[in-house]
N, C-alpha and C. Protein backbone atom coordinates (compact mmCIF):
# COMPACT_ATOMS: atom_id res chain seq x y z
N UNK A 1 24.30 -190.72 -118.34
CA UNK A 1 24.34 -191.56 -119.53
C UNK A 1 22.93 -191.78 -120.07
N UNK A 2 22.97 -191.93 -121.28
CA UNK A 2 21.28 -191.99 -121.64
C UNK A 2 20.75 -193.35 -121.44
N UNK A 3 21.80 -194.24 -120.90
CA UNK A 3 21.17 -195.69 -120.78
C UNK A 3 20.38 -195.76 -119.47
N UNK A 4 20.70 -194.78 -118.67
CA UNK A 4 20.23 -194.42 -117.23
C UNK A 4 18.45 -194.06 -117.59
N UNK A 5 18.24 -193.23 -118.78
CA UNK A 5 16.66 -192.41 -118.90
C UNK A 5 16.18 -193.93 -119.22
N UNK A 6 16.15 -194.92 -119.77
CA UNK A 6 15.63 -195.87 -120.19
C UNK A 6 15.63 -197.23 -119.42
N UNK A 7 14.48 -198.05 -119.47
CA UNK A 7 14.69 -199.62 -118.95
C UNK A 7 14.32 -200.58 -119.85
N UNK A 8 14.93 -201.68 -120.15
CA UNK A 8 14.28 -202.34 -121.39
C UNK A 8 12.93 -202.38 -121.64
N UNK A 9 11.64 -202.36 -120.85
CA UNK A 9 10.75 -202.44 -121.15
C UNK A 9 10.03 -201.37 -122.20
N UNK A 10 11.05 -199.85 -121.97
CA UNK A 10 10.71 -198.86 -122.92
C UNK A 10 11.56 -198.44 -123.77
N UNK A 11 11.94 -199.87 -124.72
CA UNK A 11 12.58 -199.70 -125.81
C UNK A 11 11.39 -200.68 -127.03
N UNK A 12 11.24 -200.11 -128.15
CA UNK A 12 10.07 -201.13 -128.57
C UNK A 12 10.73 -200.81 -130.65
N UNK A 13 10.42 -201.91 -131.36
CA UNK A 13 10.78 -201.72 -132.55
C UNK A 13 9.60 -202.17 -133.66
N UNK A 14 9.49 -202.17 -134.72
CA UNK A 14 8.68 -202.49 -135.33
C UNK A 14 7.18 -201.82 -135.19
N UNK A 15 6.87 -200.68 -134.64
CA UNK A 15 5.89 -199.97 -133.91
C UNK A 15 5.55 -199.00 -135.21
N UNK A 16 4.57 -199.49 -135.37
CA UNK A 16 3.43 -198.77 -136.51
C UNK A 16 2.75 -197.56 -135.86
N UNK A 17 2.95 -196.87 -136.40
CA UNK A 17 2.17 -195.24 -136.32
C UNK A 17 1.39 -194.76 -138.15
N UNK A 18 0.59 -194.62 -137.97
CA UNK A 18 -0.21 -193.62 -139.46
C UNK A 18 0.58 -192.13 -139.36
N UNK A 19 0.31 -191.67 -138.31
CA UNK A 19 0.40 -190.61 -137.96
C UNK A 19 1.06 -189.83 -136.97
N UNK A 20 1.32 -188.64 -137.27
CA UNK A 20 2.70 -188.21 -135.74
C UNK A 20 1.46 -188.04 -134.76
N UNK A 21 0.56 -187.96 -134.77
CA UNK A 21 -0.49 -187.98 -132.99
C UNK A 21 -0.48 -189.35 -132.91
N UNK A 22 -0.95 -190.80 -133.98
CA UNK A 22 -0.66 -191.51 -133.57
C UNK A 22 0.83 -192.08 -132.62
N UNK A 23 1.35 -191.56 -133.45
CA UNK A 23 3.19 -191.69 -132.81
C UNK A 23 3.16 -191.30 -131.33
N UNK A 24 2.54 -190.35 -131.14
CA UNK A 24 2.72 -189.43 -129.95
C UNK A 24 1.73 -190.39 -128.69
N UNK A 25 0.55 -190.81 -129.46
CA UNK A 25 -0.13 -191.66 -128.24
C UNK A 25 0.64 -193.04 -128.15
N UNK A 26 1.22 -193.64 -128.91
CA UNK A 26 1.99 -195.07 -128.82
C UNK A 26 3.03 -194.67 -128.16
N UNK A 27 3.49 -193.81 -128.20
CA UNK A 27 5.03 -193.73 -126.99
C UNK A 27 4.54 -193.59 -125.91
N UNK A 28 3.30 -192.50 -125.53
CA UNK A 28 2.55 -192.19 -124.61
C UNK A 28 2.54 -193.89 -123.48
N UNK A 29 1.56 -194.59 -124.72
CA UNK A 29 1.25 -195.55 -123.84
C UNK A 29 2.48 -196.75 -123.47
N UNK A 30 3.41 -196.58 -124.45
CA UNK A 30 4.76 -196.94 -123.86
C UNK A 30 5.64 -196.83 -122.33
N UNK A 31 5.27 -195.52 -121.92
CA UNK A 31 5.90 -194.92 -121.08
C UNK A 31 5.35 -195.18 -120.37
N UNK A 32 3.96 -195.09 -120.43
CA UNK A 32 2.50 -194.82 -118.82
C UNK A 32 3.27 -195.92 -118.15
N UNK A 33 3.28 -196.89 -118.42
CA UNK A 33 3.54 -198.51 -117.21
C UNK A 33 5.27 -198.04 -116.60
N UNK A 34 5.80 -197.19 -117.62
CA UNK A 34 7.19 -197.22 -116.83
C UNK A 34 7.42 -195.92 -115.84
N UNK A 35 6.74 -195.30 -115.86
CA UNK A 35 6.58 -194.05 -115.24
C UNK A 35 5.68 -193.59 -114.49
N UNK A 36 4.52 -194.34 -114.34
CA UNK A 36 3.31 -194.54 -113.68
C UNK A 36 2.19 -192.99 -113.74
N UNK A 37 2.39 -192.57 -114.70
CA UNK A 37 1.55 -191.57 -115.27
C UNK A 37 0.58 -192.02 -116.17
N UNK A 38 -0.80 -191.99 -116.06
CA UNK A 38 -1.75 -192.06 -117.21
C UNK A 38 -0.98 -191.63 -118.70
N UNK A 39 -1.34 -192.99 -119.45
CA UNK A 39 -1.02 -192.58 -121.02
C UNK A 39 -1.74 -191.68 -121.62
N UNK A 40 -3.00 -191.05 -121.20
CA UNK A 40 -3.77 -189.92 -121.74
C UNK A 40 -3.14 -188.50 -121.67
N UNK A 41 -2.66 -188.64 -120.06
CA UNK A 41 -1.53 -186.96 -119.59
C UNK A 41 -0.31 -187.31 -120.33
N UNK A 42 0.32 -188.04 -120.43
CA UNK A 42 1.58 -188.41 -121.27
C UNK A 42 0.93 -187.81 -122.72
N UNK A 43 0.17 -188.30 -123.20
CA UNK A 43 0.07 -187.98 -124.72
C UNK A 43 -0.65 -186.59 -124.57
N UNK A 44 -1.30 -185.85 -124.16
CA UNK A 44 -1.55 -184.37 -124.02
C UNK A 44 -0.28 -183.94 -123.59
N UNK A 45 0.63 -184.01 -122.89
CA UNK A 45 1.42 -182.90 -122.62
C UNK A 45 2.94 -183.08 -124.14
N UNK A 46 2.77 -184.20 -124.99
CA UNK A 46 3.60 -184.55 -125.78
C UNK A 46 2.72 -183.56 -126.99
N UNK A 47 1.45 -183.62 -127.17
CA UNK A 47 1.02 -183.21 -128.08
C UNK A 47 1.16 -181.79 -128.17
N UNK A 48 0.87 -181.24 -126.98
CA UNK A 48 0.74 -179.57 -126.80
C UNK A 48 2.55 -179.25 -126.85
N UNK A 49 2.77 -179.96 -126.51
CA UNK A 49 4.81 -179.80 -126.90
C UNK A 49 5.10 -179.69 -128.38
N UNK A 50 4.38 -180.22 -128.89
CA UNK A 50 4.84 -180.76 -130.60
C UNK A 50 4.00 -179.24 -130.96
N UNK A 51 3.02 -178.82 -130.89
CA UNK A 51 1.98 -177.61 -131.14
C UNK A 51 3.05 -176.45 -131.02
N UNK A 52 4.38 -176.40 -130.52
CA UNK A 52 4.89 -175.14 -129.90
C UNK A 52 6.24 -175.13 -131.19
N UNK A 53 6.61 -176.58 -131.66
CA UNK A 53 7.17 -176.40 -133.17
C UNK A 53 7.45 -177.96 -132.85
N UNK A 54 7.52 -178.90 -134.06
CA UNK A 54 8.39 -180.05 -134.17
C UNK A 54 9.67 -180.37 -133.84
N UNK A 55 9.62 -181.36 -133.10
CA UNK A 55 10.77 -181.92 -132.86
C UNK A 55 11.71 -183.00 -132.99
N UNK A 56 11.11 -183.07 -134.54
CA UNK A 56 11.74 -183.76 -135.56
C UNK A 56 13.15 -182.98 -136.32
N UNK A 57 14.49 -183.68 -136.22
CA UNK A 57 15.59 -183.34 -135.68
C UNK A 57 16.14 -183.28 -137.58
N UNK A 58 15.29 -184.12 -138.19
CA UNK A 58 15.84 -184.45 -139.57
C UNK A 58 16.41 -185.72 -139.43
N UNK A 59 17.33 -186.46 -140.58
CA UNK A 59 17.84 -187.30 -141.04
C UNK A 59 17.21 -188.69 -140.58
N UNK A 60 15.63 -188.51 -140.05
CA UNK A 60 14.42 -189.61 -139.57
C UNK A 60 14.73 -189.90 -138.22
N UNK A 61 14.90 -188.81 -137.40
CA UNK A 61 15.17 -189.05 -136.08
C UNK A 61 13.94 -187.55 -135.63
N UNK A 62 13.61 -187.71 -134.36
CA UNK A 62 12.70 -187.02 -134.00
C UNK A 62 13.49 -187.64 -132.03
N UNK A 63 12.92 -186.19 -131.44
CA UNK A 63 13.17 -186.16 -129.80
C UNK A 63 12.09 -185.63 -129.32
N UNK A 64 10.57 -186.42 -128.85
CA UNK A 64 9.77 -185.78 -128.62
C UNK A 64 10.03 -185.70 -127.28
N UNK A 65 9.62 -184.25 -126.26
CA UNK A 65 9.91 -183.82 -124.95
C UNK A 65 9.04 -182.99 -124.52
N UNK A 66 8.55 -183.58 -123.15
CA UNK A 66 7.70 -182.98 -122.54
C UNK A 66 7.80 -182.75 -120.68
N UNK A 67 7.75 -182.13 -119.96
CA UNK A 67 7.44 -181.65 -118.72
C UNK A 67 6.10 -182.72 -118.38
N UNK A 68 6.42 -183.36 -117.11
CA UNK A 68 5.49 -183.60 -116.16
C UNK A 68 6.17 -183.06 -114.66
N UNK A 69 5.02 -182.29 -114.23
CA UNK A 69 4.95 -182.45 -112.20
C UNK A 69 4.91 -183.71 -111.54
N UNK A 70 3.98 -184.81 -112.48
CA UNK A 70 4.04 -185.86 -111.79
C UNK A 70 5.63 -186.25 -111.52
N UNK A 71 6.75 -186.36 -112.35
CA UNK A 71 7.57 -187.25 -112.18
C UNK A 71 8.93 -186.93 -111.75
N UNK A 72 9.66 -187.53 -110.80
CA UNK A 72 10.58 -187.14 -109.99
C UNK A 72 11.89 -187.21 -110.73
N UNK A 73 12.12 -188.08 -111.69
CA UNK A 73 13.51 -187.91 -112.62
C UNK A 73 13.17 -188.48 -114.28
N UNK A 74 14.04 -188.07 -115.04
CA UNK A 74 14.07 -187.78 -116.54
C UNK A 74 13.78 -189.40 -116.90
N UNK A 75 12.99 -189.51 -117.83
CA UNK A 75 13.03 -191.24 -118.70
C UNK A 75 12.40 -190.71 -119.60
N UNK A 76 12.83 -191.93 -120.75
CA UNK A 76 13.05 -192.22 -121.63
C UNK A 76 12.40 -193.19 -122.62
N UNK A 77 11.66 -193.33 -123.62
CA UNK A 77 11.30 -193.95 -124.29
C UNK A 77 11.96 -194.40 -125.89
N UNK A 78 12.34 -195.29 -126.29
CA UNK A 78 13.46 -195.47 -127.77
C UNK A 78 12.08 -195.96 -128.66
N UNK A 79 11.80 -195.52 -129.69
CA UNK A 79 10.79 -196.73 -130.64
C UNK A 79 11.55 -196.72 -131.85
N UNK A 80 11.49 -197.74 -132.44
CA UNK A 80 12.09 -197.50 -134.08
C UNK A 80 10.49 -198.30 -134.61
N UNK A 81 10.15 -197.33 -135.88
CA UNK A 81 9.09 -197.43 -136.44
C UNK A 81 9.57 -197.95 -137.43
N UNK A 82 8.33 -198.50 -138.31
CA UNK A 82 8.29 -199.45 -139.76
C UNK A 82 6.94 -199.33 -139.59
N UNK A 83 6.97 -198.96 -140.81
CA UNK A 83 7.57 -197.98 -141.64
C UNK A 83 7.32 -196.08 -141.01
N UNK A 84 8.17 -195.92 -141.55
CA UNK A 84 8.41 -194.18 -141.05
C UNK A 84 7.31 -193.37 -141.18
N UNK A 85 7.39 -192.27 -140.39
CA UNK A 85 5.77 -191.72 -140.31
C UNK A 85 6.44 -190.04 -140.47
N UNK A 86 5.56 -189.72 -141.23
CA UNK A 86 5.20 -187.65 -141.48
C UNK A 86 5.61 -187.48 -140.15
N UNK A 87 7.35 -186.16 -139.86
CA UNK A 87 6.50 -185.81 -138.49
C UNK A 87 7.25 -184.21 -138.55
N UNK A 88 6.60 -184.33 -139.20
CA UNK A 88 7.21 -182.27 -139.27
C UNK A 88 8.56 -181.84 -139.08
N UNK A 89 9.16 -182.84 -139.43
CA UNK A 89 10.88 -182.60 -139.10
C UNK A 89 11.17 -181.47 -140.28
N UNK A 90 12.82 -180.76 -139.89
CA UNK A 90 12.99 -179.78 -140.34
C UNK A 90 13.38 -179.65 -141.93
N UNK A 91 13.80 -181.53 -142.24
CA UNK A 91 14.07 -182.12 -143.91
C UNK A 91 13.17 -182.60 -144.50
N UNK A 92 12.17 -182.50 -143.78
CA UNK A 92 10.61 -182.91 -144.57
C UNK A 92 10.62 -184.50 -144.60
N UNK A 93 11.97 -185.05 -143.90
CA UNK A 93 11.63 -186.60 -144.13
C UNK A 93 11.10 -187.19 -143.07
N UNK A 94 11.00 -188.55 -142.94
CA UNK A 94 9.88 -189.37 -142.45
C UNK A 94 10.63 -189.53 -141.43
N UNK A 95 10.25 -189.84 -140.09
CA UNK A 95 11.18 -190.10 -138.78
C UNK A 95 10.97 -191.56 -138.46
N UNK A 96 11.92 -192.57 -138.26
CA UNK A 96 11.52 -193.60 -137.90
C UNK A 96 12.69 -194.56 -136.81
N UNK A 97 13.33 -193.20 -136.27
CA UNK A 97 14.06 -193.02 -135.23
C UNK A 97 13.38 -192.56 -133.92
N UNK A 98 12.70 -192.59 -132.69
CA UNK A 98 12.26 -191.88 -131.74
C UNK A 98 13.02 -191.65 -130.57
N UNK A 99 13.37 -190.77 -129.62
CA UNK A 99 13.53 -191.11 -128.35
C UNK A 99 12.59 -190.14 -127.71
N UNK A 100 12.16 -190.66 -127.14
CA UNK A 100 11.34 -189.21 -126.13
C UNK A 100 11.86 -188.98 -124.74
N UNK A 101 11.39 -188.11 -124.42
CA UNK A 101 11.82 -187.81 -123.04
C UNK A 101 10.97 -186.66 -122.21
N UNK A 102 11.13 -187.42 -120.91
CA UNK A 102 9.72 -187.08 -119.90
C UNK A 102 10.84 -186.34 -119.01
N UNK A 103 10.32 -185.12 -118.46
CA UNK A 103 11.48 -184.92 -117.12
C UNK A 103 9.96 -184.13 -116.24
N UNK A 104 10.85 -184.00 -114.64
CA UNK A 104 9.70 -183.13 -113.70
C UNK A 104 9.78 -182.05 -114.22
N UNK A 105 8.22 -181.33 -113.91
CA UNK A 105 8.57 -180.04 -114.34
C UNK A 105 9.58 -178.68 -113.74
N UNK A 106 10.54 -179.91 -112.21
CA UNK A 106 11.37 -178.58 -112.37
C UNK A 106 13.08 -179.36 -112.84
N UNK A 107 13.09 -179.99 -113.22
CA UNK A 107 13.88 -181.11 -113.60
C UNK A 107 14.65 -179.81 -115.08
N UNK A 108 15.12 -178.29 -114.84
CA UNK A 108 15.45 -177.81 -116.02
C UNK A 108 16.80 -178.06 -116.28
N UNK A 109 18.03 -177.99 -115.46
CA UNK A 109 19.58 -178.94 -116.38
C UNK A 109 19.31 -180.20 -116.62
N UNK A 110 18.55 -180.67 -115.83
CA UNK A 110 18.66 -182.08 -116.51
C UNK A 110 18.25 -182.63 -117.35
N UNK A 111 16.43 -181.87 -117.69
CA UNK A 111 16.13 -182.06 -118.70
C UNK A 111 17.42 -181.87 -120.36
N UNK A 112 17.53 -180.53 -119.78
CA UNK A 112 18.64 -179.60 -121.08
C UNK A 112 19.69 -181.15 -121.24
N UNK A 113 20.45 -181.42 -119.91
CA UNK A 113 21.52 -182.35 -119.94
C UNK A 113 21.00 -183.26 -121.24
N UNK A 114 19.98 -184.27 -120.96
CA UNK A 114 19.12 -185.67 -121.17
C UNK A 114 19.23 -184.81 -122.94
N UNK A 115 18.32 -183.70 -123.11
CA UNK A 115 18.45 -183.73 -124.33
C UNK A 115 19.68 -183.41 -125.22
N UNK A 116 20.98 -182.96 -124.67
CA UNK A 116 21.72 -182.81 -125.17
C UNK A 116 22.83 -184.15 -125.48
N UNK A 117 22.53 -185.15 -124.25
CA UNK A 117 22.97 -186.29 -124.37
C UNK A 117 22.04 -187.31 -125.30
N UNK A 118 21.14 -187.31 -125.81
CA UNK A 118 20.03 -187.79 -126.75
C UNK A 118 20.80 -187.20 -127.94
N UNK A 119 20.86 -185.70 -128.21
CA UNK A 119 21.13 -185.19 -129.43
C UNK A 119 22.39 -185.89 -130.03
N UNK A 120 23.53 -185.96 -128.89
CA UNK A 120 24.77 -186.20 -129.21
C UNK A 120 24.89 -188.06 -129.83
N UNK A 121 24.16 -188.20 -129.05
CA UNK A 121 23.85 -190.37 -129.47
C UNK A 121 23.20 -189.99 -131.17
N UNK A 122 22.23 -189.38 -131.53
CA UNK A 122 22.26 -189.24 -132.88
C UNK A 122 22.95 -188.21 -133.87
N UNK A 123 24.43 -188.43 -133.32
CA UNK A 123 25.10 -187.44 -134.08
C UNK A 123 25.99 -188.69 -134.61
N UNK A 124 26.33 -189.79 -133.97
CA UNK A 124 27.00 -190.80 -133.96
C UNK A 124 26.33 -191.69 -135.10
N UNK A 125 27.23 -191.44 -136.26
CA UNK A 125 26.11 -192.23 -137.95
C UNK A 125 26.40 -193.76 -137.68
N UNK A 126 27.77 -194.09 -137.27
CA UNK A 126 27.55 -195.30 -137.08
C UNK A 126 26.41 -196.26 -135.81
N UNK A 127 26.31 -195.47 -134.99
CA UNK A 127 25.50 -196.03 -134.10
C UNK A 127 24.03 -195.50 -134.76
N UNK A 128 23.39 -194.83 -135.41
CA UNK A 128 22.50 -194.60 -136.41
C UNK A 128 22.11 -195.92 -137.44
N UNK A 129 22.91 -196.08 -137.65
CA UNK A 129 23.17 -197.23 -138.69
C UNK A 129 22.44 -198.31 -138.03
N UNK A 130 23.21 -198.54 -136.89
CA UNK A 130 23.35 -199.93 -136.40
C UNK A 130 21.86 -200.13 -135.98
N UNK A 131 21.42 -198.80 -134.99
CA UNK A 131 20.01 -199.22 -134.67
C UNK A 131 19.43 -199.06 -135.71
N UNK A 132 19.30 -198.35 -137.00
CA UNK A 132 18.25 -199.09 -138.10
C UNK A 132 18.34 -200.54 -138.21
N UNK A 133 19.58 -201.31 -138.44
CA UNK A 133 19.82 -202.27 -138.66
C UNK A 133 19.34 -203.29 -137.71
N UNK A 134 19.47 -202.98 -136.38
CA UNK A 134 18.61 -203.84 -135.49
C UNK A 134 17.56 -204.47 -135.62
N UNK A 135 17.36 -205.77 -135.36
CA UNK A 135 15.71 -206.72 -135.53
C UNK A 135 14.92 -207.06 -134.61
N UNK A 136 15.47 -206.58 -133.26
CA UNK A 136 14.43 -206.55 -132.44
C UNK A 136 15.27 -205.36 -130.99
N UNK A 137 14.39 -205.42 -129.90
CA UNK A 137 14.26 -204.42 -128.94
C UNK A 137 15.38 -205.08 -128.26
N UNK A 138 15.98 -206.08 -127.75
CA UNK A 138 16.83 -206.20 -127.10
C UNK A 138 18.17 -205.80 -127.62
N UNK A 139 18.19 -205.75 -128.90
CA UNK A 139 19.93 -205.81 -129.65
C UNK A 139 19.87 -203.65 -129.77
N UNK A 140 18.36 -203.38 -130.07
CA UNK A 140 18.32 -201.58 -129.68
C UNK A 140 18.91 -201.31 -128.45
N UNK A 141 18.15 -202.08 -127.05
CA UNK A 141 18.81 -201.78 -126.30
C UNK A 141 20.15 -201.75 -125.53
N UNK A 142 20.56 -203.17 -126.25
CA UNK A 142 22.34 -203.08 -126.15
C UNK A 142 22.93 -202.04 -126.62
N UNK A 143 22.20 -201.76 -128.15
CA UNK A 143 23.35 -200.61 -128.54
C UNK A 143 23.43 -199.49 -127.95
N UNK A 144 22.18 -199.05 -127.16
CA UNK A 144 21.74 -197.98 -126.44
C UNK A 144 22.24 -198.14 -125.29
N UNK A 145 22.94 -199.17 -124.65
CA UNK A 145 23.90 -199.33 -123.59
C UNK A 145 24.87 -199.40 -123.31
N UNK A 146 25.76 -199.53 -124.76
CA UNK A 146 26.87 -199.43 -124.78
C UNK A 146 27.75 -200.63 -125.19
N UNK A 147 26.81 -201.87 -125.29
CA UNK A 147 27.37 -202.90 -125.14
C UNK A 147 27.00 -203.59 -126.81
N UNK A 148 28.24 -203.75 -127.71
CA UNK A 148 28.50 -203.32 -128.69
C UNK A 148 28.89 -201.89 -129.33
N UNK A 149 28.98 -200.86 -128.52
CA UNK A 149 29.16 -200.07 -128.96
C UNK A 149 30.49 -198.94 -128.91
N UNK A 150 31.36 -199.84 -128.49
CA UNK A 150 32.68 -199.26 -128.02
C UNK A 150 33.35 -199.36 -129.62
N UNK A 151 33.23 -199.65 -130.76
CA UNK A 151 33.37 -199.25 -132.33
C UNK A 151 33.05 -197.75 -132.55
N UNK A 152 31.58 -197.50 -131.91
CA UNK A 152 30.86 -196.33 -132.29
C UNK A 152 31.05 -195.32 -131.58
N UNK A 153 32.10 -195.56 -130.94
CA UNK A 153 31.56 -194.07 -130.02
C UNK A 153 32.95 -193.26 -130.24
């Protein structure tokens, strides 16, 4: 379940980025405390990921994903930005949807799993909706748990 890649502490809203490297170091340093990896290797191995093509999904959702050795199972980072930031998505629009995702580097179904279960949560417009509509990180993370979300699914 994707509520499993995440812990409330790495769900965050209202998160200003200029820029998709900025974007990329603010999730970075999001994650470092929950995953116990330096936010510097987090944001190099996100950046050199994004260098290989964008992974900005369209409709202002983006899945940035990266490989660490350091880490023994898949997590997760949620941000909803304000306002939306450039990030090379494939509709040219602004992403202000995030989830990222960290897996080991030999972590390969599960990674595949994690992102296919990520993809499928933003296929769901009403649960799309709802987390734009959200006003802070705890009511993201309910919806991201399921709890409210037996309408949406």
């Amino acid at each position: 379940m994707v509520i499993d890649l995440l812990s409330p502490r790495a769900v965050r809203t209202g998160l200003r980025a200029g820029t998709k490297k900025a974007l990329l170091q603010q999730l970075a340093a999001v994650a470092a405390p929950t995953v116990g990896v330096p936010e510097s290797r987090i944001a190099e191995v996100l950046i050199e990921r994004e260098r290989l093509g964008s992974t900005g999904l369209g409709g202002g959702i983006a899945v940035p994903h990266a490989r660490l050795p350091e880490l023994n199972a898949v997590r997760g980072v949620f941000v909803k930005l304000d306002p939306a930031v450039d990030f090379d998505a494939i509709d040219r629009q602004p992403v202000d949807l995030v989830f990222m995702l960290l897996a080991p580097e030999n972590a390969g179904a599960d990674h595949l799993k994690a992102l296919a279960e990520v993809s499928r949560l933003f296929r769901d417009r009403l649960l799309v909706e709802k987390l734009r509509g959200a006003n802070n990180a705890d009511a993201v993370y309910a919806l991201l748990s399921g709890i409210g979300h037996s309408e949406a699914a």
